[in-house]
PDB file of N, CA and C in Angstrom:
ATOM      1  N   UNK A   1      39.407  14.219  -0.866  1.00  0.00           N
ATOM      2  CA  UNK A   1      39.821  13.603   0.379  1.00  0.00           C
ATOM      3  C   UNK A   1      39.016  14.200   1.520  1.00  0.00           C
ATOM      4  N   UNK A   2      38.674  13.068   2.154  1.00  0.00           N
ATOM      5  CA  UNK A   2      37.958  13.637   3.638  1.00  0.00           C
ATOM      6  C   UNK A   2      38.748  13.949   4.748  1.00  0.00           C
ATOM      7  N   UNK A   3      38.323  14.817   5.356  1.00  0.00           N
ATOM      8  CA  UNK A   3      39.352  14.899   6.851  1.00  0.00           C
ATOM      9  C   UNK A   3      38.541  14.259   7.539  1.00  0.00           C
ATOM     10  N   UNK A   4      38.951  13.988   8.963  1.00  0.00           N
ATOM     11  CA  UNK A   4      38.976  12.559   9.500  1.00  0.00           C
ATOM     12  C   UNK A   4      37.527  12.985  10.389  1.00  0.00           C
ATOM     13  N   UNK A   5      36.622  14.360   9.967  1.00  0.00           N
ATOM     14  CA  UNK A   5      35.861  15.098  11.378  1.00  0.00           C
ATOM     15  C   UNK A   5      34.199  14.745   9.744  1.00  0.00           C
ATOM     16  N   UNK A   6      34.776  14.649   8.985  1.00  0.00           N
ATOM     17  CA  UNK A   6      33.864  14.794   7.761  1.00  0.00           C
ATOM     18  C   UNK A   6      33.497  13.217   7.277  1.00  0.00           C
ATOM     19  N   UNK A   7      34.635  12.083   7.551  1.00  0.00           N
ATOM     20  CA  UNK A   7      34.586  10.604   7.590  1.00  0.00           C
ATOM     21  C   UNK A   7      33.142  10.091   8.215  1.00  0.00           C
ATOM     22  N   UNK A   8      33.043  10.349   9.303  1.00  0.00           N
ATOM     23  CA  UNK A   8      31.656   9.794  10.164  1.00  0.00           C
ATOM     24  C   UNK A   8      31.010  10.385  10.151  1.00  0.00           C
ATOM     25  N   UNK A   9      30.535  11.493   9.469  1.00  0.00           N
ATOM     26  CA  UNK A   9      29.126  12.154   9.296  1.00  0.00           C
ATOM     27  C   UNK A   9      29.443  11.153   7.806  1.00  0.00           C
ATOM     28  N   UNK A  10      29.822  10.844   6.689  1.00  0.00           N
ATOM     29  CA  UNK A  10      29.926  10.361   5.577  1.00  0.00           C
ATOM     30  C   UNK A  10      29.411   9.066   5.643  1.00  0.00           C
ATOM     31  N   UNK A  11      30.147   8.403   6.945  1.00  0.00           N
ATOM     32  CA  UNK A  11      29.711   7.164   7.190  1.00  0.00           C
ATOM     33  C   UNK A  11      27.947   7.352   7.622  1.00  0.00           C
ATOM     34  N   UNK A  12      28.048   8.139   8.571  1.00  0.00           N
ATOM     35  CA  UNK A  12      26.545   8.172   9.224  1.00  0.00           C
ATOM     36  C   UNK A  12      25.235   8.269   8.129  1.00  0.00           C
ATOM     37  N   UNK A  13      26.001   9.386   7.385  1.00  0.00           N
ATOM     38  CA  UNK A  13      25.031   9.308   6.205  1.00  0.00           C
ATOM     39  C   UNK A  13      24.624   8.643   4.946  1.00  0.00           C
ATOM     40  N   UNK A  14      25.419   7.792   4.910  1.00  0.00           N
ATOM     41  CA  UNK A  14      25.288   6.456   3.191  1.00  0.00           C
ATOM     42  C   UNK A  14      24.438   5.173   4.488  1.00  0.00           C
ATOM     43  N   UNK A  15      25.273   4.924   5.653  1.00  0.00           N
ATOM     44  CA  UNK A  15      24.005   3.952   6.370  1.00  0.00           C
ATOM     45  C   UNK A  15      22.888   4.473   6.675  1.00  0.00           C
ATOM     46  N   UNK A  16      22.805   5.363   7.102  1.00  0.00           N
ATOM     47  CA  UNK A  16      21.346   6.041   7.100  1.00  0.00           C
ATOM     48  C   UNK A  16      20.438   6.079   5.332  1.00  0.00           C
ATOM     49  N   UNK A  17      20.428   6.300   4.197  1.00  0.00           N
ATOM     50  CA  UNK A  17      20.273   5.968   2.932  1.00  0.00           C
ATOM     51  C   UNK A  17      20.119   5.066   2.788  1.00  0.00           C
ATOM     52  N   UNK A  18      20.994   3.778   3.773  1.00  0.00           N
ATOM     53  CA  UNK A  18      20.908   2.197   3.194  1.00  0.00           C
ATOM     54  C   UNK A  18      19.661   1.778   4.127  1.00  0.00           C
ATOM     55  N   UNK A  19      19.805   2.348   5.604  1.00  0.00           N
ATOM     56  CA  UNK A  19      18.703   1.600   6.340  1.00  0.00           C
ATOM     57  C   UNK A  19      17.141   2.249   5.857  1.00  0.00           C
ATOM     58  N   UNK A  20      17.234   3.317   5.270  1.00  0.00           N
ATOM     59  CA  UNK A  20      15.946   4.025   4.849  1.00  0.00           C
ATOM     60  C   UNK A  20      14.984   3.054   3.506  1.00  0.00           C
ATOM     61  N   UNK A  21      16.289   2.864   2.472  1.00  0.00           N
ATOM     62  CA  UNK A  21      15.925   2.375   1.238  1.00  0.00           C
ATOM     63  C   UNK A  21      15.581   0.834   1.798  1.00  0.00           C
ATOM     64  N   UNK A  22      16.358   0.219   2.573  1.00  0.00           N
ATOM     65  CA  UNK A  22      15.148  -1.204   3.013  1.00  0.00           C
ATOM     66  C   UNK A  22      14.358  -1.194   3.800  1.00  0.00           C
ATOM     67  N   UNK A  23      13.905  -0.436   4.355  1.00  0.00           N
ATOM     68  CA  UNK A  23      12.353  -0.404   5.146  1.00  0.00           C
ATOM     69  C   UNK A  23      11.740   0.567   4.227  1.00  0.00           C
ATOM     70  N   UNK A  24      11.767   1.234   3.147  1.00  0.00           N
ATOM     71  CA  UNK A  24      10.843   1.831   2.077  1.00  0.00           C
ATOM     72  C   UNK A  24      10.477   0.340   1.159  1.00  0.00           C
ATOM     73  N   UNK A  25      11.296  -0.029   0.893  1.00  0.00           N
ATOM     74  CA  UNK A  25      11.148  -1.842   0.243  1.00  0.00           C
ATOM     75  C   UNK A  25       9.818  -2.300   1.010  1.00  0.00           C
ATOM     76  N   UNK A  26      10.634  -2.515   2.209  1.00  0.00           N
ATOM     77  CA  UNK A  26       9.510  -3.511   2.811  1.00  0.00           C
ATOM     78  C   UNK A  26       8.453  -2.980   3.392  1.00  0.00           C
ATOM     79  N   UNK A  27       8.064  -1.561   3.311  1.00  0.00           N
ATOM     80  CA  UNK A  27       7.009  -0.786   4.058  1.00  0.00           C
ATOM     81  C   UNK A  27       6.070  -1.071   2.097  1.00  0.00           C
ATOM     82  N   UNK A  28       6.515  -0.520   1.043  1.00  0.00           N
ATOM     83  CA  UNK A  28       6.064  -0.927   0.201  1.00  0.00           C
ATOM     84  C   UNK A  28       4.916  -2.472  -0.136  1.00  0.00           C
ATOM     85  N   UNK A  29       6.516  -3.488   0.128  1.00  0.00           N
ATOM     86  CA  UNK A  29       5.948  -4.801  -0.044  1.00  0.00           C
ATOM     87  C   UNK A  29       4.719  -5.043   1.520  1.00  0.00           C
ATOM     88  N   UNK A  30       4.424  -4.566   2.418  1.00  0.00           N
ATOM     89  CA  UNK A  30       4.066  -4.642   2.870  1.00  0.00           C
ATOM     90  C   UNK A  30       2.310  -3.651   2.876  1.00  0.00           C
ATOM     91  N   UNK A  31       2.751  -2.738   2.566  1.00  0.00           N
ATOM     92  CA  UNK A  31       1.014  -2.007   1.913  1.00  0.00           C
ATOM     93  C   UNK A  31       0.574  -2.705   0.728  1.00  0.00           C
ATOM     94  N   UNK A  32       1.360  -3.320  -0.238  1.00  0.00           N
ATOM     95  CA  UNK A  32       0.648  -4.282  -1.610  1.00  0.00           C
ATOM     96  C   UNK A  32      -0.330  -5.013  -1.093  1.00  0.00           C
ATOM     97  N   UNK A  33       0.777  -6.317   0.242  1.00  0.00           N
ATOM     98  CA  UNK A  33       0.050  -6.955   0.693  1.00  0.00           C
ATOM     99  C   UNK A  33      -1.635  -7.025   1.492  1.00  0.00           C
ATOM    100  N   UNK A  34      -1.337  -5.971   1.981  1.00  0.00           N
ATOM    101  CA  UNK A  34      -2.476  -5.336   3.030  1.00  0.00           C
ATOM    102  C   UNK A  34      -3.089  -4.960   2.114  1.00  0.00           C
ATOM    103  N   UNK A  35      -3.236  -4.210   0.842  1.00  0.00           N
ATOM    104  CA  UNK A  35      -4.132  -3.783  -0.701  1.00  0.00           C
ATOM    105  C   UNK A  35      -4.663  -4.600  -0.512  1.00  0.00           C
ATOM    106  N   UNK A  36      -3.649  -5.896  -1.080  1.00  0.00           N
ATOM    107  CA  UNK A  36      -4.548  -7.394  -1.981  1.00  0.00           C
ATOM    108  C   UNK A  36      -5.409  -8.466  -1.176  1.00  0.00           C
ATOM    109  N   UNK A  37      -4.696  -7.889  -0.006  1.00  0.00           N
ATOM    110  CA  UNK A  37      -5.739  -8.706   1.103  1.00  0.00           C
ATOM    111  C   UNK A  37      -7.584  -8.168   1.270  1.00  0.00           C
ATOM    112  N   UNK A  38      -7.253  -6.651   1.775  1.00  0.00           N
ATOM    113  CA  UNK A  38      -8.694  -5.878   1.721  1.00  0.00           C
ATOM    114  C   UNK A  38      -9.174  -5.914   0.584  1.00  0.00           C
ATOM    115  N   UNK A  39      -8.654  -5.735  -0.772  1.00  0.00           N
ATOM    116  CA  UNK A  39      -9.819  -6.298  -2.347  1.00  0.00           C
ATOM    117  C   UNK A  39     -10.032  -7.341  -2.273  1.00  0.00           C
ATOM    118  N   UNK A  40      -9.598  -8.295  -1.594  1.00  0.00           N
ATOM    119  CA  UNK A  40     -10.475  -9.868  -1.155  1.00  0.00           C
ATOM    120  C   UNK A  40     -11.063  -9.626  -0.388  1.00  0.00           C
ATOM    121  N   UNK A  41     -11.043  -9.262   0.401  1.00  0.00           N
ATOM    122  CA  UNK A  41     -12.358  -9.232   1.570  1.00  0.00           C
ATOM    123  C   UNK A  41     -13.423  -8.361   1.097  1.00  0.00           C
ATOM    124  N   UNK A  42     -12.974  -7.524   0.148  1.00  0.00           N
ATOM    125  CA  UNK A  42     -14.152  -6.655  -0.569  1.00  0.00           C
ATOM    126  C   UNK A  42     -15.223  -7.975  -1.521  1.00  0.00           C
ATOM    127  N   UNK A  43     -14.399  -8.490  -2.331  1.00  0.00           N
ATOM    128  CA  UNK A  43     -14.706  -9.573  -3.407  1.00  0.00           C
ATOM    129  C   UNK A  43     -15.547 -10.110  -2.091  1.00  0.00           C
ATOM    130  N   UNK A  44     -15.121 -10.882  -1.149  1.00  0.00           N
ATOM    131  CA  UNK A  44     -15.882 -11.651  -0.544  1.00  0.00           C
ATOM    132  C   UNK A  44     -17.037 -11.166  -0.535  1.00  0.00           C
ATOM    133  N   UNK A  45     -17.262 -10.125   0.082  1.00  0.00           N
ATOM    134  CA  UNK A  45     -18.170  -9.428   0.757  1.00  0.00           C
ATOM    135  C   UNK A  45     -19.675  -8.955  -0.310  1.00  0.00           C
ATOM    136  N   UNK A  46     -18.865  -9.042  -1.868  1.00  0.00           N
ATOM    137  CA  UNK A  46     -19.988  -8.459  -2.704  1.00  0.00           C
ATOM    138  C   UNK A  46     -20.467  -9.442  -3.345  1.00  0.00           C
ATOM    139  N   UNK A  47     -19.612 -10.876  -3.062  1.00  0.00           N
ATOM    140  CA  UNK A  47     -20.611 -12.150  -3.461  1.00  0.00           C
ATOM    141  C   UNK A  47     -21.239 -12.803  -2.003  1.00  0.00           C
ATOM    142  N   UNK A  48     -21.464 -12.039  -1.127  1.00  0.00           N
ATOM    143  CA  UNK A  48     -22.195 -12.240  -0.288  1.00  0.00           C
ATOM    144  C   UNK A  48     -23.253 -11.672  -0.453  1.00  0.00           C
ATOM    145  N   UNK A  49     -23.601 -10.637  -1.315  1.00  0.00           N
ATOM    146  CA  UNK A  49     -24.767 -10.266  -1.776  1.00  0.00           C
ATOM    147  C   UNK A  49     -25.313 -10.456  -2.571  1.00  0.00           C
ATOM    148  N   UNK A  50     -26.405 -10.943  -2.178  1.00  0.00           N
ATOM    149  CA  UNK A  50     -27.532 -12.558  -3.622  1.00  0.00           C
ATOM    150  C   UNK A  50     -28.184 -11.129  -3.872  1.00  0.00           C
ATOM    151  N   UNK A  51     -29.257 -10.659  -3.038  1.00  0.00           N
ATOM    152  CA  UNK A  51     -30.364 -10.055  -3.356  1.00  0.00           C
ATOM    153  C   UNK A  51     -30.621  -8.978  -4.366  1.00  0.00           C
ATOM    154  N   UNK A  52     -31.649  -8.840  -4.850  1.00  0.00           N
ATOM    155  CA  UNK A  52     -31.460  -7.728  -5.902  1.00  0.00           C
ATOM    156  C   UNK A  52     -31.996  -6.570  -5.552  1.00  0.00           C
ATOM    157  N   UNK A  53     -32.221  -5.859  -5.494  1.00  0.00           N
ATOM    158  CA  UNK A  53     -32.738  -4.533  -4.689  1.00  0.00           C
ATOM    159  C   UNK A  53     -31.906  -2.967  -4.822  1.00  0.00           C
ATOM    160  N   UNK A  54     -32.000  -2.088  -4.563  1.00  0.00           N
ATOM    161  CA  UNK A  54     -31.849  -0.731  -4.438  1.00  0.00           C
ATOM    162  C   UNK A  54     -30.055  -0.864  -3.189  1.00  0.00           C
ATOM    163  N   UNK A  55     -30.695  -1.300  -2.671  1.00  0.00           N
ATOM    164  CA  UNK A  55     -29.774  -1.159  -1.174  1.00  0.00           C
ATOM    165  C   UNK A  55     -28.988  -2.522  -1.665  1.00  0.00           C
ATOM    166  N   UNK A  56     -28.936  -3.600  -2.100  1.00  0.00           N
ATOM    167  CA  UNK A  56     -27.822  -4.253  -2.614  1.00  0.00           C
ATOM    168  C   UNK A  56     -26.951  -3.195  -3.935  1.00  0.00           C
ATOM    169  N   UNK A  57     -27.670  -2.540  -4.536  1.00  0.00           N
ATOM    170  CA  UNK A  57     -27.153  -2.358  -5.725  1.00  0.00           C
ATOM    171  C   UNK A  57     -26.068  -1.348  -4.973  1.00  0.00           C
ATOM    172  N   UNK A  58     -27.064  -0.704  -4.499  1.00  0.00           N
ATOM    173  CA  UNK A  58     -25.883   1.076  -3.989  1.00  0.00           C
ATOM    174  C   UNK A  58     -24.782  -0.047  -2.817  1.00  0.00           C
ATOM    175  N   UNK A  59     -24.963  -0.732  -2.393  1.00  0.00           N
ATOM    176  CA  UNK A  59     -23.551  -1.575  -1.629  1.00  0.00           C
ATOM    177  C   UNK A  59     -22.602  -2.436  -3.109  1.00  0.00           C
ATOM    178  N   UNK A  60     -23.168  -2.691  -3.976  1.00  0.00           N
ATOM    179  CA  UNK A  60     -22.161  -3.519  -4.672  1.00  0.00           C
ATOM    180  C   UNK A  60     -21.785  -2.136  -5.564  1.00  0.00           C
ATOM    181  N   UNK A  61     -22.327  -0.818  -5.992  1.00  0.00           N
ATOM    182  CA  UNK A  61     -21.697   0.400  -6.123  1.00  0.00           C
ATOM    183  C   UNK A  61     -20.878   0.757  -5.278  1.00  0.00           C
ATOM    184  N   UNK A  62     -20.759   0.414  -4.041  1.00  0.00           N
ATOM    185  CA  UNK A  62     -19.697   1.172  -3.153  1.00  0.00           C
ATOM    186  C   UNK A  62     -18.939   0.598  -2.768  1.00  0.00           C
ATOM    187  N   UNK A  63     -18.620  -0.940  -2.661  1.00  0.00           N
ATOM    188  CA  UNK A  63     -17.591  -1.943  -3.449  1.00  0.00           C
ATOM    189  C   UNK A  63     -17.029  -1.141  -4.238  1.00  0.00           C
ATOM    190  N   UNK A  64     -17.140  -1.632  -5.492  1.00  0.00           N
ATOM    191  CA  UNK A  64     -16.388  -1.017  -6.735  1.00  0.00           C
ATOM    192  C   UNK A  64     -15.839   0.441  -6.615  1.00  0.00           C
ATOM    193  N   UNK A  65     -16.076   1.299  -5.537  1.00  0.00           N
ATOM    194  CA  UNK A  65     -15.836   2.285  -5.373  1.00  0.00           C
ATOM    195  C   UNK A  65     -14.598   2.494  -4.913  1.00  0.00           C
ATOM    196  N   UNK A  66     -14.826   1.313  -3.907  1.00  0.00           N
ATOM    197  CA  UNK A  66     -13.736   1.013  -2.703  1.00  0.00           C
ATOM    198  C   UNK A  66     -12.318   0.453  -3.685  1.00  0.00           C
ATOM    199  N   UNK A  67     -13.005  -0.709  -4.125  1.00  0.00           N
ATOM    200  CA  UNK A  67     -11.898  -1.433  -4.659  1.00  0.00           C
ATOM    201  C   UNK A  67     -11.564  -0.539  -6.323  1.00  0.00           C
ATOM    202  N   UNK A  68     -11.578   0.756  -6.691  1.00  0.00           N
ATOM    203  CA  UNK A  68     -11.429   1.379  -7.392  1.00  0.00           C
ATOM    204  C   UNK A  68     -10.115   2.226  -7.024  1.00  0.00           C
ATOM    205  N   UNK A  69     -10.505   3.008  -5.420  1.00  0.00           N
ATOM    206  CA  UNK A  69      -9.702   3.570  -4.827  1.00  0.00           C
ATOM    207  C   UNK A  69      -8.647   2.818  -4.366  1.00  0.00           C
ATOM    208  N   UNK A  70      -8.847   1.512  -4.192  1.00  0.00           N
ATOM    209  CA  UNK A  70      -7.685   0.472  -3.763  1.00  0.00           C
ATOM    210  C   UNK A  70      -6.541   0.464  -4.628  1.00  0.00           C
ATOM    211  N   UNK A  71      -7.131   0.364  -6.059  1.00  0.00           N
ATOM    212  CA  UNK A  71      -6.637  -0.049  -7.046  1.00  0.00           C
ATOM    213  C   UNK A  71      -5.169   1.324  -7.436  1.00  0.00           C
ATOM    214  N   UNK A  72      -6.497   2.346  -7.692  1.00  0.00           N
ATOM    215  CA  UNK A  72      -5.470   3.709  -8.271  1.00  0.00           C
ATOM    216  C   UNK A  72      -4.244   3.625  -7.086  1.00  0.00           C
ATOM    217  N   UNK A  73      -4.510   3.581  -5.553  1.00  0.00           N
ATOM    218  CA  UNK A  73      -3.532   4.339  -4.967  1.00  0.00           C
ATOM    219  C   UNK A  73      -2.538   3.441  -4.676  1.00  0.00           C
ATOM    220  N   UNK A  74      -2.476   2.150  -5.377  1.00  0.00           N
ATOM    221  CA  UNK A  74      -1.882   0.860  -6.137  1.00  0.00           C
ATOM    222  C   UNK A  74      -0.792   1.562  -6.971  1.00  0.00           C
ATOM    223  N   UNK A  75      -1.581   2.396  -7.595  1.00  0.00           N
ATOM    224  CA  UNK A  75      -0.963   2.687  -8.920  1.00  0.00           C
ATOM    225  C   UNK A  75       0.012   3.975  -9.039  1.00  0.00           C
ATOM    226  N   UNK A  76      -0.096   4.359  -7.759  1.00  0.00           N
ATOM    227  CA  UNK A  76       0.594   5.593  -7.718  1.00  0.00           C
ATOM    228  C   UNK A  76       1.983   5.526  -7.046  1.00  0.00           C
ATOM    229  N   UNK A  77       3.072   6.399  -7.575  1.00  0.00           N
ATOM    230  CA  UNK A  77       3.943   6.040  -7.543  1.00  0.00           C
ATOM    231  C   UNK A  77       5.450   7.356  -6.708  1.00  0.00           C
TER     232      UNK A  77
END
């Protein structure tokens, strides 16, 4: 049993837990989005490069670099 001085810190603290756990949701669903958006604009960006050369190659290497690091910190949990 709670006394009545221990009630509203009880209360204060399960809504505080509830408002935390849905903006961790949507701060979540919201960095996926922003991920999957920038690995498209990466994709875009490395079929924008026709040419064959040294300096295309080390840019479509640093693509894959990018969208490597995109990926793992995707993956982390």
């Amino acid at each position: 049993m709670m006394t009545k001085h221990e009630f509203p810190k009880s209360v204060a603290a399960d809504f505080s837990s509830a408002v935390e756990a849905t903006y961790q949701d949507l701060i979540k669903q919201a960095v996926a989005a922003e991920r999957d958006a920038l690995e498209a604009e990466l994709l875009k960006l490395k079929k924008g490069i026709g040419a064959s050369s040294m300096y295309t190659q080390g840019r479509w290497d640093l693509i894959g670099e990018f969208q490597d690091i995109i990926r793992a910190r995707g993956n982390r949990t």
